[in-house]
C-alpha atoms as a PDB file:
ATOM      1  CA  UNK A   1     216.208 184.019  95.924  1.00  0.00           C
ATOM      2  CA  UNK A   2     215.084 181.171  98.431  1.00  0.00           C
ATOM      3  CA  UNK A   3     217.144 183.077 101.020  1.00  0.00           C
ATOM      4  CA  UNK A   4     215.047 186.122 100.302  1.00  0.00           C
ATOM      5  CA  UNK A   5     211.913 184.186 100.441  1.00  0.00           C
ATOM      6  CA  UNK A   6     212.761 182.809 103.993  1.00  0.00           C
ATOM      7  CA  UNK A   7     213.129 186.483 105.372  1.00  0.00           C
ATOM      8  CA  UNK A   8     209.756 187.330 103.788  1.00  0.00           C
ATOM      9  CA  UNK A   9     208.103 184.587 105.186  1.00  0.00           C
ATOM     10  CA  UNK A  10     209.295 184.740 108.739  1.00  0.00           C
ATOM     11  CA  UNK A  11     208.901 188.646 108.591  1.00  0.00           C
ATOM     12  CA  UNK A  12     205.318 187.622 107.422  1.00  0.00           C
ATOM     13  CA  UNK A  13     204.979 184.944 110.260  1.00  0.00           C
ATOM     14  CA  UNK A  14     205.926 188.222 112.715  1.00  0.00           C
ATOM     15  CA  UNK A  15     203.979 190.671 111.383  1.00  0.00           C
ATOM     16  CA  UNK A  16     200.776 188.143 111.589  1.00  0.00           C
ATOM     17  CA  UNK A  17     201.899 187.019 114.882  1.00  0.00           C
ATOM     18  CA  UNK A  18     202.031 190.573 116.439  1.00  0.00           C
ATOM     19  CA  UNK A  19     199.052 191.543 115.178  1.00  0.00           C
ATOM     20  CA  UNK A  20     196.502 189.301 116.994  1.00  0.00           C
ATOM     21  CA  UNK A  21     195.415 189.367 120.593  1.00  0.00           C
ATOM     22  CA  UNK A  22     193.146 186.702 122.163  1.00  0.00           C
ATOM     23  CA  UNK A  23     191.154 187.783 124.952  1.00  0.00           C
ATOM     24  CA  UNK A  24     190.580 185.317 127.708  1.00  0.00           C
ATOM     25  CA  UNK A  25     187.989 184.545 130.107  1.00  0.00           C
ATOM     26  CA  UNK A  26     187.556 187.139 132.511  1.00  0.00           C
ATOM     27  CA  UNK A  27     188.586 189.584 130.609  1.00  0.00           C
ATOM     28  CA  UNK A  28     187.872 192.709 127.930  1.00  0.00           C
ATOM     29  CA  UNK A  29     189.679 194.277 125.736  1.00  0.00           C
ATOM     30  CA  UNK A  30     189.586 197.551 124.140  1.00  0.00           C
ATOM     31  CA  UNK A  31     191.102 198.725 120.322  1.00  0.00           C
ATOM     32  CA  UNK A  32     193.174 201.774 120.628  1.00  0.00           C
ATOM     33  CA  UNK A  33     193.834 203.283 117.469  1.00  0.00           C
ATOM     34  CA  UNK A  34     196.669 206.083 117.119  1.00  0.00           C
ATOM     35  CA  UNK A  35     195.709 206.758 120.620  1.00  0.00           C
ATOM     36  CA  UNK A  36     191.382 207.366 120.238  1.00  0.00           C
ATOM     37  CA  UNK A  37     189.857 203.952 121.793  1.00  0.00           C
ATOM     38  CA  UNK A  38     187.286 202.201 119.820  1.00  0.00           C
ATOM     39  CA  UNK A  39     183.803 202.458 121.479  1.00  0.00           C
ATOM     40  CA  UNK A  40     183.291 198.254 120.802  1.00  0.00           C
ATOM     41  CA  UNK A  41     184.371 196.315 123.893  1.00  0.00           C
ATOM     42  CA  UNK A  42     185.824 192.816 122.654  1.00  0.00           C
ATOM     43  CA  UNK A  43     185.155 189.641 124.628  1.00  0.00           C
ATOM     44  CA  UNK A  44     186.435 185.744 124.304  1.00  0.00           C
ATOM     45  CA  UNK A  45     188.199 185.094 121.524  1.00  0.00           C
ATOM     46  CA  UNK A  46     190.719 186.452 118.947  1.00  0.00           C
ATOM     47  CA  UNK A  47     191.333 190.017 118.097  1.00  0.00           C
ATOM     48  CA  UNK A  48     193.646 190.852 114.563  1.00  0.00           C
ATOM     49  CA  UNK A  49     194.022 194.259 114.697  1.00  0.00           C
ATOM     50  CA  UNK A  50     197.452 196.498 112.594  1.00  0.00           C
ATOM     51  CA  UNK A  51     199.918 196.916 114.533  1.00  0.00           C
ATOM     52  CA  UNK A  52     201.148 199.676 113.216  1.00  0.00           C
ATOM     53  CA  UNK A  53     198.729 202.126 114.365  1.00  0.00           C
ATOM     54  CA  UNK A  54     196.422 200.374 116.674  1.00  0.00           C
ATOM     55  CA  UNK A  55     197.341 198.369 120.180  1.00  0.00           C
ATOM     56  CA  UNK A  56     194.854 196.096 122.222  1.00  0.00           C
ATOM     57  CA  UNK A  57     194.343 197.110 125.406  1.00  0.00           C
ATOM     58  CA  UNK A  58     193.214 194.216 127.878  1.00  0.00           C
ATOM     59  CA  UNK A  59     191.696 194.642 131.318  1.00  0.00           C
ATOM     60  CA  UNK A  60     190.585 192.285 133.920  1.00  0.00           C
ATOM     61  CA  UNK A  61     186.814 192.113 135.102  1.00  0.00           C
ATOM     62  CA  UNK A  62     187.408 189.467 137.686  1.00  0.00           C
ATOM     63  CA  UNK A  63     187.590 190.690 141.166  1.00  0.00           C
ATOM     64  CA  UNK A  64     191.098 192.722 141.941  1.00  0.00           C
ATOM     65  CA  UNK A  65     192.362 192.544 145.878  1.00  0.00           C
ATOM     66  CA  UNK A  66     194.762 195.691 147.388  1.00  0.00           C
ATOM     67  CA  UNK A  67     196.389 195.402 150.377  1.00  0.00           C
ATOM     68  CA  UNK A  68     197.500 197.970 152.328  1.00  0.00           C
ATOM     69  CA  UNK A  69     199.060 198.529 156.012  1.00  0.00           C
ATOM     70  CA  UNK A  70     197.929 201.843 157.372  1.00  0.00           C
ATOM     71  CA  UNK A  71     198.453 204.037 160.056  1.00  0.00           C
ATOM     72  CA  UNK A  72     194.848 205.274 160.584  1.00  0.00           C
ATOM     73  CA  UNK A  73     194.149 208.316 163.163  1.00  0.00           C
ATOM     74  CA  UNK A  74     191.283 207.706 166.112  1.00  0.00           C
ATOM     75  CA  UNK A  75     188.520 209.483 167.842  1.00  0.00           C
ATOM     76  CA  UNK A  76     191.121 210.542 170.893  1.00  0.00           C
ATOM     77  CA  UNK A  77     193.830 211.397 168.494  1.00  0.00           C
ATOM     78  CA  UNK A  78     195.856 208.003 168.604  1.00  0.00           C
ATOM     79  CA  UNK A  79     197.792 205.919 165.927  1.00  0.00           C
ATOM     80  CA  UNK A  80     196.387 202.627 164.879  1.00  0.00           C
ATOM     81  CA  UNK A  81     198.229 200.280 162.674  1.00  0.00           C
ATOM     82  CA  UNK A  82     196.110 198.363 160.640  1.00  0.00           C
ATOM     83  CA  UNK A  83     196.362 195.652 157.409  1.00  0.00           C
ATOM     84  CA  UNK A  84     193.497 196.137 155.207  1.00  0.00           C
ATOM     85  CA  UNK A  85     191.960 194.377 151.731  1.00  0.00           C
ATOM     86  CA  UNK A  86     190.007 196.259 149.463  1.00  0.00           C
ATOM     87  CA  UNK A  87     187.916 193.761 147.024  1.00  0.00           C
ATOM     88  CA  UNK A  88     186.941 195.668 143.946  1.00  0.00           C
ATOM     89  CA  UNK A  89     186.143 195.038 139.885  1.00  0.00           C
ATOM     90  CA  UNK A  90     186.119 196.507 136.509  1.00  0.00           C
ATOM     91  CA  UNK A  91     182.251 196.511 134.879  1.00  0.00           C
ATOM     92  CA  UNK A  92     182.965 195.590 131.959  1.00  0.00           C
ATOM     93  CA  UNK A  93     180.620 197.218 129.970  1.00  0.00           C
ATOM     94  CA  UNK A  94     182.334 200.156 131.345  1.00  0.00           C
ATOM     95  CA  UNK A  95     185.776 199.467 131.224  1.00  0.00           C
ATOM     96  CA  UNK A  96     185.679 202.737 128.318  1.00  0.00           C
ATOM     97  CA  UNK A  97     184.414 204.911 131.101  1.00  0.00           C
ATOM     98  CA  UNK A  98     187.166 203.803 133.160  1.00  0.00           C
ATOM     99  CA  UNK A  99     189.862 204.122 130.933  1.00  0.00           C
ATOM    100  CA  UNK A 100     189.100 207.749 129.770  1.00  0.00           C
ATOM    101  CA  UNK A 101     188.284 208.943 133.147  1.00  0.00           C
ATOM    102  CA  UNK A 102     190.778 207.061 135.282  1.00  0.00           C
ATOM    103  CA  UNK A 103     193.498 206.531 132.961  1.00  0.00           C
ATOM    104  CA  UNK A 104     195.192 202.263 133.024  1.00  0.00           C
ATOM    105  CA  UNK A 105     196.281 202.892 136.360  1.00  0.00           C
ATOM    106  CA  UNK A 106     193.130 202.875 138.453  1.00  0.00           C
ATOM    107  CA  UNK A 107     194.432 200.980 140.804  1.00  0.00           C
ATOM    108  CA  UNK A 108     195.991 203.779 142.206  1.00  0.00           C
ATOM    109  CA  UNK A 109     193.291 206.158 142.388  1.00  0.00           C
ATOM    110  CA  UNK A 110     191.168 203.268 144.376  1.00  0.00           C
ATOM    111  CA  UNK A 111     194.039 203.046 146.907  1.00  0.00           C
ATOM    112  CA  UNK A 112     194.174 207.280 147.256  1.00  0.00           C
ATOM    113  CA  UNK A 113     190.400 207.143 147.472  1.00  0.00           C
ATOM    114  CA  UNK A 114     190.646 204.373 150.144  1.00  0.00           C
ATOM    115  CA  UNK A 115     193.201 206.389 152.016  1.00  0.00           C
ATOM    116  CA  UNK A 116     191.173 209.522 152.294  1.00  0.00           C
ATOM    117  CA  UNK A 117     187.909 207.662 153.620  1.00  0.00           C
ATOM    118  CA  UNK A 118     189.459 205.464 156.040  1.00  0.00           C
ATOM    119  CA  UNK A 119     190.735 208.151 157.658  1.00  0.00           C
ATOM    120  CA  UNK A 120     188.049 210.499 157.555  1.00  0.00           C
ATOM    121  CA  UNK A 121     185.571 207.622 158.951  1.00  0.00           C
ATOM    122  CA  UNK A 122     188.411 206.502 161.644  1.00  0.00           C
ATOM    123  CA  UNK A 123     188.442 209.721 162.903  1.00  0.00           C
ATOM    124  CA  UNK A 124     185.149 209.628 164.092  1.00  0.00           C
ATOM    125  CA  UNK A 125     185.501 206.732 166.169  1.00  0.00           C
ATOM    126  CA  UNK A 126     187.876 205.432 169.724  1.00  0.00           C
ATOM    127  CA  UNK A 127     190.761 203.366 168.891  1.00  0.00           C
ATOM    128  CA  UNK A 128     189.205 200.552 170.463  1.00  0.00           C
ATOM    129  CA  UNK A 129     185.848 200.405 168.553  1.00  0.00           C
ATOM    130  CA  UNK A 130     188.145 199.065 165.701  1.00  0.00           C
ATOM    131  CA  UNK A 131     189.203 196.657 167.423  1.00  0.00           C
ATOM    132  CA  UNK A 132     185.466 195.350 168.743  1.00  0.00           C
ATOM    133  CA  UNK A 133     182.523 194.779 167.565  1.00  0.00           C
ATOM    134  CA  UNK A 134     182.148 197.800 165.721  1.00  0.00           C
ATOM    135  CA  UNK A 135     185.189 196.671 163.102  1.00  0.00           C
ATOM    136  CA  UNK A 136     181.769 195.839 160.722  1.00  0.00           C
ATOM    137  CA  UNK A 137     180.766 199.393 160.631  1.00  0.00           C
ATOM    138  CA  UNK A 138     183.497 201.186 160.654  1.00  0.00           C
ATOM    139  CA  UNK A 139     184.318 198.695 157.203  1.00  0.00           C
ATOM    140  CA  UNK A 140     180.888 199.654 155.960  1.00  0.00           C
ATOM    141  CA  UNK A 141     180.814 203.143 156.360  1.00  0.00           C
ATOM    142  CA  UNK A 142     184.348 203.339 154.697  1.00  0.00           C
ATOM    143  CA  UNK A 143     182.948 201.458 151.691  1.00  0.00           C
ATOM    144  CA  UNK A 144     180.126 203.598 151.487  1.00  0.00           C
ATOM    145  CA  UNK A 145     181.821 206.787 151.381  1.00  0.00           C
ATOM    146  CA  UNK A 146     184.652 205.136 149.040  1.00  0.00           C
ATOM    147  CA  UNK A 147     181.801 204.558 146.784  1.00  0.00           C
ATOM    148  CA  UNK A 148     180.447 208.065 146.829  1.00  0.00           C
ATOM    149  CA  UNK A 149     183.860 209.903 146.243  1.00  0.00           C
ATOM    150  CA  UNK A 150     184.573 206.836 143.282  1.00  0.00           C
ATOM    151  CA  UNK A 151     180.949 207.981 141.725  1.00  0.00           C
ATOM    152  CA  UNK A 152     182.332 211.563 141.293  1.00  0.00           C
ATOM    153  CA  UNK A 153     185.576 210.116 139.579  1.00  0.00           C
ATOM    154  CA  UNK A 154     184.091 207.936 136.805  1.00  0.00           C
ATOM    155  CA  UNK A 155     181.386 205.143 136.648  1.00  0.00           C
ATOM    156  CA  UNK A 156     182.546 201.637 136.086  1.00  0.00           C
ATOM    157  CA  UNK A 157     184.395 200.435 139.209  1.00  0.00           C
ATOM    158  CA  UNK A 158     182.623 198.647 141.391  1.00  0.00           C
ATOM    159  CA  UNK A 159     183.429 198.232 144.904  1.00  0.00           C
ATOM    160  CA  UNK A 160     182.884 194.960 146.714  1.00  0.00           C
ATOM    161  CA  UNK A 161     184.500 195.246 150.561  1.00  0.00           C
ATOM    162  CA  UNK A 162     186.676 196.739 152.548  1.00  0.00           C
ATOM    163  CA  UNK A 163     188.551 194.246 155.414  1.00  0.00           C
ATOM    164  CA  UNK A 164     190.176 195.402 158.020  1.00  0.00           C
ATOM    165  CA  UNK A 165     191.898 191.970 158.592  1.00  0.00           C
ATOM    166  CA  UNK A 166     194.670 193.147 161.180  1.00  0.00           C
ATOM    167  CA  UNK A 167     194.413 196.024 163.664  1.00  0.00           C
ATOM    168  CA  UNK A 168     197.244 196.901 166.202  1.00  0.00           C
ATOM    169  CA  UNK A 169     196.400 199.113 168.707  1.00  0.00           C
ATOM    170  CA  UNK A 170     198.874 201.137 170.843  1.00  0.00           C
ATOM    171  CA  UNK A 171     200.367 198.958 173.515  1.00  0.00           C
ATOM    172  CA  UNK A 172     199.237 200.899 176.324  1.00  0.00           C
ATOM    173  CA  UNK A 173     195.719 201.169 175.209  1.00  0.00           C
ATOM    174  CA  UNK A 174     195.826 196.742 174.405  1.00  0.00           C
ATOM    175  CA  UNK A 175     196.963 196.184 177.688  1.00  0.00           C
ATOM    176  CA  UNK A 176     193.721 198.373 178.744  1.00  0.00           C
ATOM    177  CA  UNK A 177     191.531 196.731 176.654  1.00  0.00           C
ATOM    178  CA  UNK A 178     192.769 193.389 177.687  1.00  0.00           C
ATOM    179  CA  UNK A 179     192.211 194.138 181.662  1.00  0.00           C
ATOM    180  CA  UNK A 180     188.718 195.358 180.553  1.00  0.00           C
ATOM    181  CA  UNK A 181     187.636 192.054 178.741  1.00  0.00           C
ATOM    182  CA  UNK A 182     188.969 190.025 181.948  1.00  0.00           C
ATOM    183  CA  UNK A 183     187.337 191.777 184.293  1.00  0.00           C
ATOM    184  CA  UNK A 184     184.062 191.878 182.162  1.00  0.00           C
ATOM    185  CA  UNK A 185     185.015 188.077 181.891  1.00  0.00           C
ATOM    186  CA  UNK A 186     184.905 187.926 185.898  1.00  0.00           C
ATOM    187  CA  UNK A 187     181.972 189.586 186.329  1.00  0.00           C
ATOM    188  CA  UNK A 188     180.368 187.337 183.520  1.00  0.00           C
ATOM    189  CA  UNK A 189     181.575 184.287 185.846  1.00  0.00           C
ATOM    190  CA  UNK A 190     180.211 185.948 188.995  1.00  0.00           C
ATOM    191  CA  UNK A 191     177.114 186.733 187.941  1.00  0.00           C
ATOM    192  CA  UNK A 192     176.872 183.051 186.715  1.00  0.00           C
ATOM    193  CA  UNK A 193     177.740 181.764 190.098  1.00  0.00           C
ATOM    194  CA  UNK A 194     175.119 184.099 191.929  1.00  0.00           C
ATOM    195  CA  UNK A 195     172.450 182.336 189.945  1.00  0.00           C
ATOM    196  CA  UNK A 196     173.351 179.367 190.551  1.00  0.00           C
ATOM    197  CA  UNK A 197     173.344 179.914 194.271  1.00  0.00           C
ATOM    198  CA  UNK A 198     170.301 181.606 194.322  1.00  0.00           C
ATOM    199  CA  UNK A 199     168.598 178.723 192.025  1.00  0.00           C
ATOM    200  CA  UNK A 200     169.733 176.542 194.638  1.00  0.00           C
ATOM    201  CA  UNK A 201     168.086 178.035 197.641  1.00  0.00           C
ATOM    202  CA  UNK A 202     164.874 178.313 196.150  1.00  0.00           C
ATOM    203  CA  UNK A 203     165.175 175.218 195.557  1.00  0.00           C
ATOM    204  CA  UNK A 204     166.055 174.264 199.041  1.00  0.00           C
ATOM    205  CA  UNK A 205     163.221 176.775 200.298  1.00  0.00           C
ATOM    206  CA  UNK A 206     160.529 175.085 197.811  1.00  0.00           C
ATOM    207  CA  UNK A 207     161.931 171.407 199.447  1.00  0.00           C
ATOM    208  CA  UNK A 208     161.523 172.899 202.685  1.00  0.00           C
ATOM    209  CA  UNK A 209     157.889 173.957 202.168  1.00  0.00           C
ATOM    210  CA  UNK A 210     156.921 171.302 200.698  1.00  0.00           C
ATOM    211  CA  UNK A 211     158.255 168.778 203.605  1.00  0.00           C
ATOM    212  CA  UNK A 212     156.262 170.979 206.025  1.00  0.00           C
ATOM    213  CA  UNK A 213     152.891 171.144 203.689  1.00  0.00           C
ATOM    214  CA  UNK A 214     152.976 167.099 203.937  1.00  0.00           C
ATOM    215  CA  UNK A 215     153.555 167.150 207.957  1.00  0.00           C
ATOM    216  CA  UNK A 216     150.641 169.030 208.096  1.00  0.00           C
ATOM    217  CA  UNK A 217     148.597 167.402 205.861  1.00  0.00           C
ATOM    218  CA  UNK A 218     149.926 164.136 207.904  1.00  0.00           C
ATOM    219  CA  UNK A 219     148.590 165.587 211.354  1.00  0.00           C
ATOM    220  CA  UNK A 220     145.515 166.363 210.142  1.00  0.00           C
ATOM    221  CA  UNK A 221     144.325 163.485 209.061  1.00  0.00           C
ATOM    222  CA  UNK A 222     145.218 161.692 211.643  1.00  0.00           C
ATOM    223  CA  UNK A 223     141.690 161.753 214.042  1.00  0.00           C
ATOM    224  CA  UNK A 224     140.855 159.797 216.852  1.00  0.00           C
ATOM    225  CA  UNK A 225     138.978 157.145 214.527  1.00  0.00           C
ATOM    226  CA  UNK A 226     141.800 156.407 212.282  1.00  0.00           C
ATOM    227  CA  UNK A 227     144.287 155.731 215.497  1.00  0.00           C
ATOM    228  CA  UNK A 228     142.047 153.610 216.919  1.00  0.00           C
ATOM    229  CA  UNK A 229     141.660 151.707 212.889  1.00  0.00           C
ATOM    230  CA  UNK A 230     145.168 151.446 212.691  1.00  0.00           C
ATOM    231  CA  UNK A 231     145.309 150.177 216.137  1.00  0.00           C
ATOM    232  CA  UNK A 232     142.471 147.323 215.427  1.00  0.00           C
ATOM    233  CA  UNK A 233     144.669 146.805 212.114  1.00  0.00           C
ATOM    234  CA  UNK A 234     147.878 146.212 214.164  1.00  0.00           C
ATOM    235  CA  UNK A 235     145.771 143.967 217.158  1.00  0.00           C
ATOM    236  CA  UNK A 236     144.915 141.535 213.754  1.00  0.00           C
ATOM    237  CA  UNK A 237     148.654 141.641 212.354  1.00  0.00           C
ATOM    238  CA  UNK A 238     149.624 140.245 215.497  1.00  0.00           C
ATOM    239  CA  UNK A 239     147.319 137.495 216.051  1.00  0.00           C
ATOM    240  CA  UNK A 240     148.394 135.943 212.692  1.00  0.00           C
ATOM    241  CA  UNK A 241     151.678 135.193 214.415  1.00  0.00           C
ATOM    242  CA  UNK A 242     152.593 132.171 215.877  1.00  0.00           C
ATOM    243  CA  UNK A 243     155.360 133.708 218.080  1.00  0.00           C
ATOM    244  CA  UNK A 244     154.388 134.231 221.830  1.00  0.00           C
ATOM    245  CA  UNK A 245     153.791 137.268 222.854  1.00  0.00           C
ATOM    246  CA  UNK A 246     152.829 139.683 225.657  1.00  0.00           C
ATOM    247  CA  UNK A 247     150.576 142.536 224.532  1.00  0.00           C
ATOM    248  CA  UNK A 248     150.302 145.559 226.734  1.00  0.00           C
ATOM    249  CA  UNK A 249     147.529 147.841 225.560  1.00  0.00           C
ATOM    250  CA  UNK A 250     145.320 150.800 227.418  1.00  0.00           C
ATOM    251  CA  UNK A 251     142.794 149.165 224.983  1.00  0.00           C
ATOM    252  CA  UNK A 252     144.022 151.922 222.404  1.00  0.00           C
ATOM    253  CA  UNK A 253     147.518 151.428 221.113  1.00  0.00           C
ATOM    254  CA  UNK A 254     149.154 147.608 221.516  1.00  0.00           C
ATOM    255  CA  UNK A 255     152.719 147.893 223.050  1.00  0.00           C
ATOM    256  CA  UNK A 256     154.489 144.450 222.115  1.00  0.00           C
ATOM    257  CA  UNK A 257     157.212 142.452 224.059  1.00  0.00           C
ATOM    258  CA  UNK A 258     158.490 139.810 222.825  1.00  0.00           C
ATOM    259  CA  UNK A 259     158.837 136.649 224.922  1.00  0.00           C
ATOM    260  CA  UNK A 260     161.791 135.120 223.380  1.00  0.00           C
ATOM    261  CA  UNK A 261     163.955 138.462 224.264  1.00  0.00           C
ATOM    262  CA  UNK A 262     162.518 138.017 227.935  1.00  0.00           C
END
């Protein structure tokens, strides 16, 4: 009897056991009962449900990252091997939508959907636009049409980015590229020089001008009156010393000798 009791109570213990869920943060989950899915989306918490004839089905509505490496086709018909993120999630007041429409494996249609616009927006653009500093668009323009071909699918999946975090170009078109960039480098540097030299000889030409402006200026103030001031100035400086001296003058200018150097 007690033995029989102990089965019942750890078949009990299993059957209770199997027949909760708990649903943590970040996610949903959904009741599917003999295979119909209930139309109430459950949140935090626990879920006790039969096990028998219905199953929990939990999804995640935090944000999901695929990565792929591609071979992606170009504008000029070239190969270009590439490492790529796509950042998506699953609304989760839509997760129903999903489910129905997409089936559990959605992941996989967001990769085929992915596939199919990268290379149709690649296409229309040179190998090495991926590669500059149109990368941006070309990621925009494949999440944009991603989103479009998604919206004909079923509503619920929302699309965050597409990153095209490594790009490989062919190796004869890199080593292009890379003589490109140093000789728009070079031409960067030489232009830079040029300006400087050219700064400096206006500067030297303003110096110049300037030097000349204050010669003239000098000569022309200096009249006949002002010599013969400055003269009368020096005649005074002189007779303030107590050296001897021997002053030669036409009466204009003073021409000094000094007797101690005699």
């Amino acid at each position: 009897m007690k033995k029989t009791l102990k089965i019942t109570s750890i078949i009990c213990a299993i059957l209770l056991c199997s027949s909760c869920a708990v649903i943590r943060p970040g996610e949903v989950g959904v009741k599917q009962r003999l295979g119909k899915l209930n139309d109430k989306i459950l949140t935090n918490g626990s879920i006790v449900y039969n096990p028998i004839t219905t199953r929990v089905i939990k999804k995640s509505t935090q944000s999901q990252n695929i990565k792929l490496n591609l071979t992606l086709p170009s504008k000029e018909g070239l190969s270009v091997n590439s490492e790529i993120s796509i950042l998506y999630r699953i609304e989760a007041d839509k997760v129903i939508s999903v489910i129905n429409n997409l089936g559990r494996d959605y992941e996989s249609i967001v990769t085929s959907v992915f596939r199919s616009a990268a290379s149709d927006v690649c296409a229309q653009f040179f190998a090495k636009d991926m590669h500059s500093g149109l990368r941006a668009k070309i990621e925009q323009e494949i999440l944009e049409k991603m989103k479009l071909n998604l919206e004909k699918q079923a509503d619920g999946i929302e699309l965050i980015a597409v990153l095209m975090k490594r790009i490989q170009l062919p190796v004869g078109l890199a080593r292009s590229v890379e003589r490109k960039l140093q000789a728009e480098q070079e031409a960067m540097r030489m232009k830079f020089v040029l300006q400087q030299e050219k700064l400096e000889a206006e500067r030297k030409i303003i110096n110049a001008k300037g030097e000349r402006d204050a010669q003239l200026i000098l000569s022309k103030g200096l009249s006949d009156e002002i010599i013969k001031i400055r003269a009368i100035d020096a005649f005074r400086d002189l007779a303030k010393s107590n050296n001897s001296k021997i002053i030669i003058t036409d009466g204009k200018t003073p021409l000094l000798i000094d007797d101690e150097k005699k």
